[in-house]
PDB file of N, CA and C in Angstrom:
ATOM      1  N   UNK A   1      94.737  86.268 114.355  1.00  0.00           N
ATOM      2  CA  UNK A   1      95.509  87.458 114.663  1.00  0.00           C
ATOM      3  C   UNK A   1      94.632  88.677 114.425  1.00  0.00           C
ATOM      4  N   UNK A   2      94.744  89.610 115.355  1.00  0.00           N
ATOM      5  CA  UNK A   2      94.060  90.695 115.128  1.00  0.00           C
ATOM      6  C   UNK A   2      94.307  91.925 114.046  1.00  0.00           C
ATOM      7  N   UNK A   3      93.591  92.200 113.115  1.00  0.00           N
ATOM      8  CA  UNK A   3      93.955  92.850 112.644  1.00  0.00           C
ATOM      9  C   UNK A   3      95.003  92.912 111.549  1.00  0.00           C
ATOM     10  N   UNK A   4      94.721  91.309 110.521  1.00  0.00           N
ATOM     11  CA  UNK A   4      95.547  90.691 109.997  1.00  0.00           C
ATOM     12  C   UNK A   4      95.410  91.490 108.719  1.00  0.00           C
ATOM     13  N   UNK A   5      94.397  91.738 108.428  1.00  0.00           N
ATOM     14  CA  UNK A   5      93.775  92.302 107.103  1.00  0.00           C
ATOM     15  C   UNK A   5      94.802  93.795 106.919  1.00  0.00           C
ATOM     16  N   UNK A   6      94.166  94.245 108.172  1.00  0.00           N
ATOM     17  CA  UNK A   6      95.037  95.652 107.934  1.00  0.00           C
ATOM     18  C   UNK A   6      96.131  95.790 108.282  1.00  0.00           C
ATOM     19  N   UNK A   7      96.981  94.400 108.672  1.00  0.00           N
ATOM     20  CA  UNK A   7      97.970  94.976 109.094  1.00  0.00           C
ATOM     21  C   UNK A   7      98.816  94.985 107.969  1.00  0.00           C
ATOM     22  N   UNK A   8      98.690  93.723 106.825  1.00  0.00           N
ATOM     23  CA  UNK A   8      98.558  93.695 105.272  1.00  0.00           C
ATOM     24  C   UNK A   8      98.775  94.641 104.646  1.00  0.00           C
ATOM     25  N   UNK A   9      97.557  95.644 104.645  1.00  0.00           N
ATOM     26  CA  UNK A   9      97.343  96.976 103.900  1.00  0.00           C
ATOM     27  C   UNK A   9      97.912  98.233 104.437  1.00  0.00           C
ATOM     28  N   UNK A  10      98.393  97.939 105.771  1.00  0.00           N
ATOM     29  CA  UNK A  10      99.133  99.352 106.015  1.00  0.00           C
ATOM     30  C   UNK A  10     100.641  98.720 105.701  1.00  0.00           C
ATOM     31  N   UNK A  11     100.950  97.763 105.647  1.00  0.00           N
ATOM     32  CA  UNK A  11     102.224  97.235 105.265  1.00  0.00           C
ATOM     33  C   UNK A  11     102.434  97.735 103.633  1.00  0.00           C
ATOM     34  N   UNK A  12     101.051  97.365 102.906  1.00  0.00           N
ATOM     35  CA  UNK A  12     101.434  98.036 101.497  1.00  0.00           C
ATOM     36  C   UNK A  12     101.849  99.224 101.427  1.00  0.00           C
ATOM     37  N   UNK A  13     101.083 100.146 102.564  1.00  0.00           N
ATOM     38  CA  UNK A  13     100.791 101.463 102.169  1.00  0.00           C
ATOM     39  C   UNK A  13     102.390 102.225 102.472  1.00  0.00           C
ATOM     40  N   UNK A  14     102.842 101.494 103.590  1.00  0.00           N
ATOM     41  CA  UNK A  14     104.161 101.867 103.842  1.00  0.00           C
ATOM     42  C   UNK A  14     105.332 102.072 103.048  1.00  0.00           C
ATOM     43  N   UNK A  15     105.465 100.744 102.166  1.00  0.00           N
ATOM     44  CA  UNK A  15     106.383 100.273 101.129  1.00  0.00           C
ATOM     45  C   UNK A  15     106.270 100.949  99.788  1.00  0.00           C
ATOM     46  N   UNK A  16     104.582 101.180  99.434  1.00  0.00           N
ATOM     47  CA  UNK A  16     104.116 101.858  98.400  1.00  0.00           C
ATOM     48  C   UNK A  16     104.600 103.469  98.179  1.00  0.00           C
ATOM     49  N   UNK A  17     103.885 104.336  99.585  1.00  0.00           N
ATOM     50  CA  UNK A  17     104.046 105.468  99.667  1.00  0.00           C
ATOM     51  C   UNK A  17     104.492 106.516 100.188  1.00  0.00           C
ATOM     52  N   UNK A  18     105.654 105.227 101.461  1.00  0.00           N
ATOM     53  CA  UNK A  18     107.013 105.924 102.438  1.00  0.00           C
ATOM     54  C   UNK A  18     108.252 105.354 102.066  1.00  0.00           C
ATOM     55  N   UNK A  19     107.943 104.229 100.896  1.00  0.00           N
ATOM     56  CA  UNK A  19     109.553 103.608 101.134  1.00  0.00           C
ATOM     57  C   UNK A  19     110.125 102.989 102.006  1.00  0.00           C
ATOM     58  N   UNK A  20     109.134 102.473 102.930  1.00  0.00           N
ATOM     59  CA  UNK A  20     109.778 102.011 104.155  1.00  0.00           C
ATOM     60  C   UNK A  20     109.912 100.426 103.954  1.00  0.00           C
ATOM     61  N   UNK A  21     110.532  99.610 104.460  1.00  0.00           N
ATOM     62  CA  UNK A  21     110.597  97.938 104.475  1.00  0.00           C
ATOM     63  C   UNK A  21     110.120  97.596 105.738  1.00  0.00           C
ATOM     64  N   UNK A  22     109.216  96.729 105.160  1.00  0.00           N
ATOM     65  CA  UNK A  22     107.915  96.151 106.633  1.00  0.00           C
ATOM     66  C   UNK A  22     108.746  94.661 106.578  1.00  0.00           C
ATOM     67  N   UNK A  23     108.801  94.532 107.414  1.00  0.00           N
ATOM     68  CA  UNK A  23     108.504  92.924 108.083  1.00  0.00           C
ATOM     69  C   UNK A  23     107.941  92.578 108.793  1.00  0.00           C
ATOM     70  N   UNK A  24     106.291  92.122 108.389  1.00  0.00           N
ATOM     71  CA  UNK A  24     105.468  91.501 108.445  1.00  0.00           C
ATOM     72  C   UNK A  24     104.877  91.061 109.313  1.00  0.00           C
ATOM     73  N   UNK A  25     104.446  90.807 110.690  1.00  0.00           N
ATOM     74  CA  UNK A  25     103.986  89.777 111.417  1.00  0.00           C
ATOM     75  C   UNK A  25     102.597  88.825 111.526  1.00  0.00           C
ATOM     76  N   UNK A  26     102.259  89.020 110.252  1.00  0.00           N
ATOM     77  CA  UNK A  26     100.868  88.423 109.818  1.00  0.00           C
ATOM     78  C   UNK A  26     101.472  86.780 109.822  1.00  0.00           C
ATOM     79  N   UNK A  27     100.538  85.996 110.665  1.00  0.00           N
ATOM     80  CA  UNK A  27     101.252  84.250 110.496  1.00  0.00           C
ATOM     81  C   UNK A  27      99.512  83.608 111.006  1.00  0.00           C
ATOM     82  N   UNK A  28      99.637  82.478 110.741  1.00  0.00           N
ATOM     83  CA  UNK A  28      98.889  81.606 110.971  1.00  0.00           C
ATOM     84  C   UNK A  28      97.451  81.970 110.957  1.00  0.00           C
ATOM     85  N   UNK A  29      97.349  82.727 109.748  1.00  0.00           N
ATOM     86  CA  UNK A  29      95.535  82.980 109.108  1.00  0.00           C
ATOM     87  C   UNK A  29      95.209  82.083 108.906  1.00  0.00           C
ATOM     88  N   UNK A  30      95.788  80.274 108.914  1.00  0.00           N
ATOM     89  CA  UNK A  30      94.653  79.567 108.516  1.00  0.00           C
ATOM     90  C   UNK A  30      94.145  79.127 110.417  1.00  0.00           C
ATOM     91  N   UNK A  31      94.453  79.610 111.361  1.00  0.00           N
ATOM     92  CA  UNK A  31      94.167  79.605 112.511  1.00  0.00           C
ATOM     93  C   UNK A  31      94.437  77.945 113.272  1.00  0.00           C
ATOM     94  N   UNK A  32      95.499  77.568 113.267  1.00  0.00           N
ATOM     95  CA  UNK A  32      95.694  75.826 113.473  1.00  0.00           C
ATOM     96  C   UNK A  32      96.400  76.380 115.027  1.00  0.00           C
ATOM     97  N   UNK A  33      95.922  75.608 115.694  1.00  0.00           N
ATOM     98  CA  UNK A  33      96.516  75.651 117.073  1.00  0.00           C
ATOM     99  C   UNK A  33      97.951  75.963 117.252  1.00  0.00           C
ATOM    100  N   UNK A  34      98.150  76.826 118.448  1.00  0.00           N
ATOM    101  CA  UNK A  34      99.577  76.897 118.612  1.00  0.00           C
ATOM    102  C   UNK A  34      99.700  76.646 120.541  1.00  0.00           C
ATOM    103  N   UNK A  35     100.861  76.172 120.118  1.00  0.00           N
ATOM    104  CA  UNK A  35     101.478  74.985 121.900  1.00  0.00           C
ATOM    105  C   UNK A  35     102.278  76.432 122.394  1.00  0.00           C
ATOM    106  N   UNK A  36     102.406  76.167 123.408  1.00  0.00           N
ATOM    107  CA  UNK A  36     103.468  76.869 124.465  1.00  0.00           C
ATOM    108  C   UNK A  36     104.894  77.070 123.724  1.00  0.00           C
ATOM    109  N   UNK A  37     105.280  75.938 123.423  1.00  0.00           N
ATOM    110  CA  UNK A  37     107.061  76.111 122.597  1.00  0.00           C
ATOM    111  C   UNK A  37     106.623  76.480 121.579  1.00  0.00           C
ATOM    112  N   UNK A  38     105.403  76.619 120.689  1.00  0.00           N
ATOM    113  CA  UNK A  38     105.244  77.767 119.305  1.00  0.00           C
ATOM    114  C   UNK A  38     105.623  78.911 119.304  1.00  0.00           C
ATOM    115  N   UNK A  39     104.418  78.985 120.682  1.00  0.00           N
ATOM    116  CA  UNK A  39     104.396  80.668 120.953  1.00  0.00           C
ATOM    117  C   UNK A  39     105.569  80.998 121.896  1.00  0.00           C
ATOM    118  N   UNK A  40     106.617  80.445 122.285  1.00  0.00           N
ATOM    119  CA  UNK A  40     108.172  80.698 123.028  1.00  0.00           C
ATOM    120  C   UNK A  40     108.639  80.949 121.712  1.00  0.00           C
ATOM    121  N   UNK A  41     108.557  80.177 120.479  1.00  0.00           N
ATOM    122  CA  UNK A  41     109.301  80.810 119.513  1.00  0.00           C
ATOM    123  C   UNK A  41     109.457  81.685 118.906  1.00  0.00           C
ATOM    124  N   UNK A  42     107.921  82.443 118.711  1.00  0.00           N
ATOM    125  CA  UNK A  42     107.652  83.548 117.544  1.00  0.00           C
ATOM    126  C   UNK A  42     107.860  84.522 119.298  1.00  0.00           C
ATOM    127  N   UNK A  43     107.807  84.618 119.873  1.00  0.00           N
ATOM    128  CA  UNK A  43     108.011  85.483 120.829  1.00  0.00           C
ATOM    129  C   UNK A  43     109.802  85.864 120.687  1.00  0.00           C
ATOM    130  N   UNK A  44     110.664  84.774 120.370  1.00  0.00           N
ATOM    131  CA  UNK A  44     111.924  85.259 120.149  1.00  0.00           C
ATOM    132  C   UNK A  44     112.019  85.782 118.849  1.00  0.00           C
ATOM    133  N   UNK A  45     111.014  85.408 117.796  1.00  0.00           N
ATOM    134  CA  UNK A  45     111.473  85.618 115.835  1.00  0.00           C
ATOM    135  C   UNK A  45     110.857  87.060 116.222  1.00  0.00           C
ATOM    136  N   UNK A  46     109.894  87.652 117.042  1.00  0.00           N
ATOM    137  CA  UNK A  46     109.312  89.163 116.865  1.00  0.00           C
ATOM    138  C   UNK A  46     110.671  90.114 117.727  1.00  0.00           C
ATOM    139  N   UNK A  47     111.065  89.305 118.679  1.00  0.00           N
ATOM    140  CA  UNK A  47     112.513  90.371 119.010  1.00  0.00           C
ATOM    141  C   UNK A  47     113.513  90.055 118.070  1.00  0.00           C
ATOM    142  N   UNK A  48     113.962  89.147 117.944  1.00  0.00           N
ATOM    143  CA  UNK A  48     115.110  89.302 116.800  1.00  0.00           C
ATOM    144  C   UNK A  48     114.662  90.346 115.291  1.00  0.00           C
ATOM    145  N   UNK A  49     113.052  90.256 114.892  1.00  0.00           N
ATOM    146  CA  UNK A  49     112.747  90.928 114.364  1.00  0.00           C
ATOM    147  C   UNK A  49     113.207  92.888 114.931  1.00  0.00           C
ATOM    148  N   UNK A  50     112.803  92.724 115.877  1.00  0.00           N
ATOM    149  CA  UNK A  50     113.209  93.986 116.618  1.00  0.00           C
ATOM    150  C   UNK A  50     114.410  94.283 116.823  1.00  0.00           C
ATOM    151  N   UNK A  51     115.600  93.243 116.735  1.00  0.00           N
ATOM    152  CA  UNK A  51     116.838  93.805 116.752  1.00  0.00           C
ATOM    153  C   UNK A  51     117.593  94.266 115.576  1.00  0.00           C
ATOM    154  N   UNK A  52     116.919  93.366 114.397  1.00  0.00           N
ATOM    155  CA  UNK A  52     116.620  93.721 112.977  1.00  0.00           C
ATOM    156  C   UNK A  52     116.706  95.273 112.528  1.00  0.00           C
ATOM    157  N   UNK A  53     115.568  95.556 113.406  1.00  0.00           N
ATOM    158  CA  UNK A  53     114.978  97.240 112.631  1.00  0.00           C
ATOM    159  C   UNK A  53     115.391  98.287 113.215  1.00  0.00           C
ATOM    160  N   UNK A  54     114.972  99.182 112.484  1.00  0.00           N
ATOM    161  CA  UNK A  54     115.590 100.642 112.774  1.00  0.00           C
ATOM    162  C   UNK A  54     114.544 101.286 113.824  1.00  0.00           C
ATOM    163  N   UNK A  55     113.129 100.590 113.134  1.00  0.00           N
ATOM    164  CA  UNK A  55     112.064 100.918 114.006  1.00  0.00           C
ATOM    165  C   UNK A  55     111.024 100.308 114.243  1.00  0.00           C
ATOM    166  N   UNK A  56     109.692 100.125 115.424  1.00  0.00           N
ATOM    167  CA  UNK A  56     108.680  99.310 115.252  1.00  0.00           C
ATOM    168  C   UNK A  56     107.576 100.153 115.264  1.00  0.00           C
ATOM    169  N   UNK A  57     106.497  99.248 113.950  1.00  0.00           N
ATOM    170  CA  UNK A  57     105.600 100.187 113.733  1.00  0.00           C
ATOM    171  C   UNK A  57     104.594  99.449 114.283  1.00  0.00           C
ATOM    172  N   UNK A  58     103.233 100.217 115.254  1.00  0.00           N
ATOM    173  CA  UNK A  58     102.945  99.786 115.983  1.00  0.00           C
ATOM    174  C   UNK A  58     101.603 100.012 115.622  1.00  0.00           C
ATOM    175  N   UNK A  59     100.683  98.620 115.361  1.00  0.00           N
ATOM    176  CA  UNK A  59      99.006  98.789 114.606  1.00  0.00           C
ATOM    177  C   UNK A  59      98.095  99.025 115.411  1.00  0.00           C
ATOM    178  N   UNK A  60      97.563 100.403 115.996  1.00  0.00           N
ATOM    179  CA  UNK A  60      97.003 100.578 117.040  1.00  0.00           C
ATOM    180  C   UNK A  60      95.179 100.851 116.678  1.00  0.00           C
ATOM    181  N   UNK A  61      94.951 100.195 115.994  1.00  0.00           N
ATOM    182  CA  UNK A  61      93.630 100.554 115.610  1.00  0.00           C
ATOM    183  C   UNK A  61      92.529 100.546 116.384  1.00  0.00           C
ATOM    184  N   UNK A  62      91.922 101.366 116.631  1.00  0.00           N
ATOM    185  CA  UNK A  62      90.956 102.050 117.656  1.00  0.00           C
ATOM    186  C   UNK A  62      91.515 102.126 118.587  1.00  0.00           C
ATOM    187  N   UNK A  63      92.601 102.453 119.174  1.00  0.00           N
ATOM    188  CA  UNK A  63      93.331 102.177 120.443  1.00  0.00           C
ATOM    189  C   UNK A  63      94.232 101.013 121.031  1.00  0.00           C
ATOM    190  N   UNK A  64      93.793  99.682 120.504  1.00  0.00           N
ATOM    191  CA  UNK A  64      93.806  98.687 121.172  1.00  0.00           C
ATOM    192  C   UNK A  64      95.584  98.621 120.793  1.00  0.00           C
ATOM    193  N   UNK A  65      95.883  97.922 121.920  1.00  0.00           N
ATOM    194  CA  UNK A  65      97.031  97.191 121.985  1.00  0.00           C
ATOM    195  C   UNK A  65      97.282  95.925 122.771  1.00  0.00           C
ATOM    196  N   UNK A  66      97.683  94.985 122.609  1.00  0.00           N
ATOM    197  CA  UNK A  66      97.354  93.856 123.268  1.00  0.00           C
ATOM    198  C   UNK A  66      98.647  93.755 123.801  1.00  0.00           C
ATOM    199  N   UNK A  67      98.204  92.814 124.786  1.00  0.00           N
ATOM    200  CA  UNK A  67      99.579  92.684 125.926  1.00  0.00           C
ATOM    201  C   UNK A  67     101.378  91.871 125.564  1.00  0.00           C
ATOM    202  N   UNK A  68     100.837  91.225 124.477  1.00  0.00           N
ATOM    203  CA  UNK A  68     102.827  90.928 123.643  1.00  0.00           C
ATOM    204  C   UNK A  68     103.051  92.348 122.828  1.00  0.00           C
ATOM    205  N   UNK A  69     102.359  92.818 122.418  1.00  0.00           N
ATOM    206  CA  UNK A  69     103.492  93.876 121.773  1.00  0.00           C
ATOM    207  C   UNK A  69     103.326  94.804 122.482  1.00  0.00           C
ATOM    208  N   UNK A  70     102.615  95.026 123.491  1.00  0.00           N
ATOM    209  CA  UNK A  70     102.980  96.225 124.914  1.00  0.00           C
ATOM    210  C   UNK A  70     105.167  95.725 125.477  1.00  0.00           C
ATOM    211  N   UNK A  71     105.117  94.131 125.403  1.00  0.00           N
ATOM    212  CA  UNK A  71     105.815  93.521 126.121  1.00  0.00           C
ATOM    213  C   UNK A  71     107.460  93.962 124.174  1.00  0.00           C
ATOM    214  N   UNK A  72     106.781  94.012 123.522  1.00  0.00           N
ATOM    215  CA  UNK A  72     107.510  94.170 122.493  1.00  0.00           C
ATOM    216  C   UNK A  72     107.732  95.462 121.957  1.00  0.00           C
ATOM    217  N   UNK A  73     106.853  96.342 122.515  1.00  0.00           N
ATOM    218  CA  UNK A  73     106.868  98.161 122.600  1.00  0.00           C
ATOM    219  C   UNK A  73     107.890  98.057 123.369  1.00  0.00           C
ATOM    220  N   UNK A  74     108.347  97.970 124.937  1.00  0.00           N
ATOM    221  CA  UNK A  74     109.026  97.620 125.761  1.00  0.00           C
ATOM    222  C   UNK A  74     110.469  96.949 125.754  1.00  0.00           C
ATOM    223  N   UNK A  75     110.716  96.342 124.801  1.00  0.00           N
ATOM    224  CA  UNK A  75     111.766  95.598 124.712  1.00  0.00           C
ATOM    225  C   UNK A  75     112.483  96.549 123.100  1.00  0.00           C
ATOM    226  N   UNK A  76     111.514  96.957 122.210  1.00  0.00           N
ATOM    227  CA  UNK A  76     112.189  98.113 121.252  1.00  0.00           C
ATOM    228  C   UNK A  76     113.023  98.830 122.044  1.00  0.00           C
ATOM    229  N   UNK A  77     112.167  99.834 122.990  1.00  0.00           N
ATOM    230  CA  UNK A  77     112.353 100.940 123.868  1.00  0.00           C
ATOM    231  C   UNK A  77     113.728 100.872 124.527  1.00  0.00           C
ATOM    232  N   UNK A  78     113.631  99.488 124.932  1.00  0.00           N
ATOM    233  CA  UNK A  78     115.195  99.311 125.533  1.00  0.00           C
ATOM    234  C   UNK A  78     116.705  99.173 124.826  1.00  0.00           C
ATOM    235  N   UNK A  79     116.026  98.727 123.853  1.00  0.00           N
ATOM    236  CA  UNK A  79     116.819  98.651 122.492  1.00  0.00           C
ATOM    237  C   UNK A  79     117.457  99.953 121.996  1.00  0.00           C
ATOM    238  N   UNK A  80     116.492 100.896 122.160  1.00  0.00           N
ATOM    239  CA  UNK A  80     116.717 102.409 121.626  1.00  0.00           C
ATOM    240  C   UNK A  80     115.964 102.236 120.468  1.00  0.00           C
ATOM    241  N   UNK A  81     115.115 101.250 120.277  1.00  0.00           N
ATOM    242  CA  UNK A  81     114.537 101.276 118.656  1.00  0.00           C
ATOM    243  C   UNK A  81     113.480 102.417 118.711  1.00  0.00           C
ATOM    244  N   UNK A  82     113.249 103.045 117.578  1.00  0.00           N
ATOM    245  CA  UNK A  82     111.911 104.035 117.250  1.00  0.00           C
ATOM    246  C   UNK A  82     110.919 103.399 117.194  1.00  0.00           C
ATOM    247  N   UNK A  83     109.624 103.845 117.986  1.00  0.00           N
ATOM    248  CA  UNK A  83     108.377 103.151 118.000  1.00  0.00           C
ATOM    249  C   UNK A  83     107.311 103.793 117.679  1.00  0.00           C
ATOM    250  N   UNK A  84     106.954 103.593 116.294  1.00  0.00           N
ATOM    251  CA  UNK A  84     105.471 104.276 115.770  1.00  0.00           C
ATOM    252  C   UNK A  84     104.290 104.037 115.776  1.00  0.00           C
ATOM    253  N   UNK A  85     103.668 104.959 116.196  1.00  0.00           N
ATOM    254  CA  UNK A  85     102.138 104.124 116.512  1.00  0.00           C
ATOM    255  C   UNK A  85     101.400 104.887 114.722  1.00  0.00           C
ATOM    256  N   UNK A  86     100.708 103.760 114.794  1.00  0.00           N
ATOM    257  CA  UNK A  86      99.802 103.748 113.693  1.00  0.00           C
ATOM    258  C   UNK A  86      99.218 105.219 113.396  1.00  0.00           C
ATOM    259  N   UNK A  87      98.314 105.052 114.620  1.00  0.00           N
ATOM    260  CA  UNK A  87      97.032 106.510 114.972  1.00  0.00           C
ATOM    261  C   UNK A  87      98.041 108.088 114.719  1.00  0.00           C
ATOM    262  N   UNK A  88      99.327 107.907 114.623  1.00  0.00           N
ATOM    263  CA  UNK A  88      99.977 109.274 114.502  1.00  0.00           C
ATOM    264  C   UNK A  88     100.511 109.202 113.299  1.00  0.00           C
ATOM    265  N   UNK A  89     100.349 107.930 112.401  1.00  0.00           N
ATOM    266  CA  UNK A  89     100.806 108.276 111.147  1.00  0.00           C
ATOM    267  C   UNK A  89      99.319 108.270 110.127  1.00  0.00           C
ATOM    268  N   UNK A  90      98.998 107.385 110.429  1.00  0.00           N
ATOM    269  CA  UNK A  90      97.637 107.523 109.036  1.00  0.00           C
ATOM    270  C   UNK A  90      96.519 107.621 109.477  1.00  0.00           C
ATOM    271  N   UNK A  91      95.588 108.837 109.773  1.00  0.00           N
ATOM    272  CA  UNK A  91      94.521 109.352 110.733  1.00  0.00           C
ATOM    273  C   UNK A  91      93.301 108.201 110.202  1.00  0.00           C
ATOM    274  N   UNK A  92      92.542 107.586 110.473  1.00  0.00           N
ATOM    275  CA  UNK A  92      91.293 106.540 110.294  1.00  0.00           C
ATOM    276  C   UNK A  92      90.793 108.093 109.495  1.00  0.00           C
ATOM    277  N   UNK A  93      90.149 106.925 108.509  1.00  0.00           N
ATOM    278  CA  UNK A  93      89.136 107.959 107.590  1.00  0.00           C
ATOM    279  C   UNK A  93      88.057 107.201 107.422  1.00  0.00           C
TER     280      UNK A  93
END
């Protein structure tokens, strides 16, 4: 997963120094294959996650965004959920 490390540490930083409650999407760091019906599943646990929240915070580091959570930016949006991008809350230092 991209960006597993930090997605970790901005999860602390959230809980630590906004009060906010993260749920998580850091999974399978020990990197073991995943099948078609895996990835059908966590594709439904990240929207139900999204129907969950108030808002999605969105780890945009150096820009990048990859094409499921473009598809999960998208499906917030429709939701009416709030969608935060990283780069407008904690400037890279």
């Amino acid at each position: 997963m991209k960006f597993a490390e930090q997605m970790k540490q901005i999860a602390w930083k959230l809980e630590t120094e906004q009060g906010v409650n993260v749920l998580q999407c850091v999974y399978n760091e020990q990197k073991e294959p995943v099948g078609e019906e895996a990835l059908k599943r966590i594709k439904e646990a990240h929207y139900r996650r999204i129907d969950m929240s108030d808002a999605v915070y969105i780890v945009d580091i150096g820009g990048y965004i990859g094409n499921s959570v473009r598809q999960e930016i998208s499906y917030a949006r429709e939701k009416g959920k709030e969608v935060i991008f990283h780069s407008n809350v904690f400037k890279e230092r």
